[in-house]
C-alpha atoms as a PDB file:
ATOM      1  CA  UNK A   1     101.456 121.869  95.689  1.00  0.00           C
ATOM      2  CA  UNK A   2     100.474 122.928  98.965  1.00  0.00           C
ATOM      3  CA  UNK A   3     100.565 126.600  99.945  1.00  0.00           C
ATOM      4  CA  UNK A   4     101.580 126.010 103.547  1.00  0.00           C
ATOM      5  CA  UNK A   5     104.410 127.654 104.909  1.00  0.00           C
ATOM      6  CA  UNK A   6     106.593 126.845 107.474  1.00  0.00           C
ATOM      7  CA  UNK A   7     106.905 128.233 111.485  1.00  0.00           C
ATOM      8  CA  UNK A   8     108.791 131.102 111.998  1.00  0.00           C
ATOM      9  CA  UNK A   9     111.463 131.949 113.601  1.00  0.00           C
ATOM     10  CA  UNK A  10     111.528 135.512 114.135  1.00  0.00           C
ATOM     11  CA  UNK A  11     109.639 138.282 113.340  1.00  0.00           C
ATOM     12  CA  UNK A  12     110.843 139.715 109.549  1.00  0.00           C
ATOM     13  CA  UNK A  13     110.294 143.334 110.935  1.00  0.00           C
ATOM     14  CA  UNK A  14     111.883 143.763 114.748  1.00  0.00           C
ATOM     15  CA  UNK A  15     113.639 140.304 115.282  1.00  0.00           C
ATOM     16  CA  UNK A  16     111.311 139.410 118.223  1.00  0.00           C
ATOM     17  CA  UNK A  17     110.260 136.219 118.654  1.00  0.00           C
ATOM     18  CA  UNK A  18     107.694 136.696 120.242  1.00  0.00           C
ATOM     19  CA  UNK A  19     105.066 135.462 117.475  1.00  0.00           C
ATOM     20  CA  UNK A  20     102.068 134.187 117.855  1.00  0.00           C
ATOM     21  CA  UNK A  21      99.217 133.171 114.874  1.00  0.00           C
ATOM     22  CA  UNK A  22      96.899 135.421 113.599  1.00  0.00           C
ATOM     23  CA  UNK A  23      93.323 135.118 112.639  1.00  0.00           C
ATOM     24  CA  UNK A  24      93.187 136.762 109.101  1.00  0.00           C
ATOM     25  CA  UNK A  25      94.426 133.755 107.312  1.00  0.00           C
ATOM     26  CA  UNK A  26      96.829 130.882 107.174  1.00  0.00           C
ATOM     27  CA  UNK A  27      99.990 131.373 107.562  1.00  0.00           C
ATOM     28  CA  UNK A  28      99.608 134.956 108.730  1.00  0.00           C
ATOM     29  CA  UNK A  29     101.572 135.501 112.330  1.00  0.00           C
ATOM     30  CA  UNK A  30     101.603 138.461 114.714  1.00  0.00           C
ATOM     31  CA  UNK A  31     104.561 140.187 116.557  1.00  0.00           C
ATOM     32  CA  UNK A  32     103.817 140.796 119.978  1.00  0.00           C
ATOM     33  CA  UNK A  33     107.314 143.066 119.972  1.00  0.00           C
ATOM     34  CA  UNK A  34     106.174 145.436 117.023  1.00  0.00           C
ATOM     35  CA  UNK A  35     102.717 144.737 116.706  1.00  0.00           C
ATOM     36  CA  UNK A  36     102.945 143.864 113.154  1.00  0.00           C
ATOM     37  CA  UNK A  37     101.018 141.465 111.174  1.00  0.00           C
ATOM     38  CA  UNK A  38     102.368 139.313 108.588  1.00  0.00           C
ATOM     39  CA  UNK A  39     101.613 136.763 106.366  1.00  0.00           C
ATOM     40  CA  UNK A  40     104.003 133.464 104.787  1.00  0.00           C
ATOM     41  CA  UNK A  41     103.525 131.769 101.866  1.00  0.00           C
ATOM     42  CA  UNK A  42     105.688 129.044 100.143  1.00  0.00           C
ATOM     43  CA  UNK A  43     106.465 129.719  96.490  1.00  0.00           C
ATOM     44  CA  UNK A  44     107.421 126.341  95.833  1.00  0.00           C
ATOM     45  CA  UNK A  45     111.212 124.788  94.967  1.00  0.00           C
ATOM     46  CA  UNK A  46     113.346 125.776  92.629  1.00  0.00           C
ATOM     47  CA  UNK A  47     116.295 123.234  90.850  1.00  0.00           C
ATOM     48  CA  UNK A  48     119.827 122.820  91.638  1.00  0.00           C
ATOM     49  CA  UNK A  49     120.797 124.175  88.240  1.00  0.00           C
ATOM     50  CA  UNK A  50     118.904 127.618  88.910  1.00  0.00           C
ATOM     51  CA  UNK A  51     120.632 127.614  92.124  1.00  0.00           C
ATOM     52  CA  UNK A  52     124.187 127.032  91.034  1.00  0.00           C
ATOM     53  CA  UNK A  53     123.918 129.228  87.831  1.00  0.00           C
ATOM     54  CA  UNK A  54     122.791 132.206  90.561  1.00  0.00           C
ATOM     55  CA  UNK A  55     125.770 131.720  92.889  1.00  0.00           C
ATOM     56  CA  UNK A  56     128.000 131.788  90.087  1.00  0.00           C
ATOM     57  CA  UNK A  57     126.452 134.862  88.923  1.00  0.00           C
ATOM     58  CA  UNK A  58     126.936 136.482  92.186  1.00  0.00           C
ATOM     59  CA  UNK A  59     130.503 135.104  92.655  1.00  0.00           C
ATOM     60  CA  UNK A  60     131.389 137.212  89.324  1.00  0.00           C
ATOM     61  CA  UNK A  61     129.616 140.334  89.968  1.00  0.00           C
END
């Protein structure tokens, strides 16, 4: 499985989009609103059934 992660589209912290990569790894991105670094990593895909079972959950909570 690969570790790559996807674009942005906005920054997780401010909302800017101003983004732009950064140098420390892969997949790490810098805000040119809030001058924050950050980093995005794909944890991989879960099933249907874990996905239904989760909404139903939250539907009777």
């Amino acid at each position: 499985m690969s570790e790559r992660a996807g674009t942005p589209f906005h920054c997780p912290f401010c909302g800017e989009t101003d983004l732009w990569p950064h140098e420390a790894a892969h997949g790490s991105w810098e805000c040119r609103g809030c001058l924050r670094a950050f980093q995005l990593k794909s944890l991989g895909q879960i099933s249907r059934n874990h996905t239904s079972r989760a909404t139903t959950k939250e539907a009777h909570a």
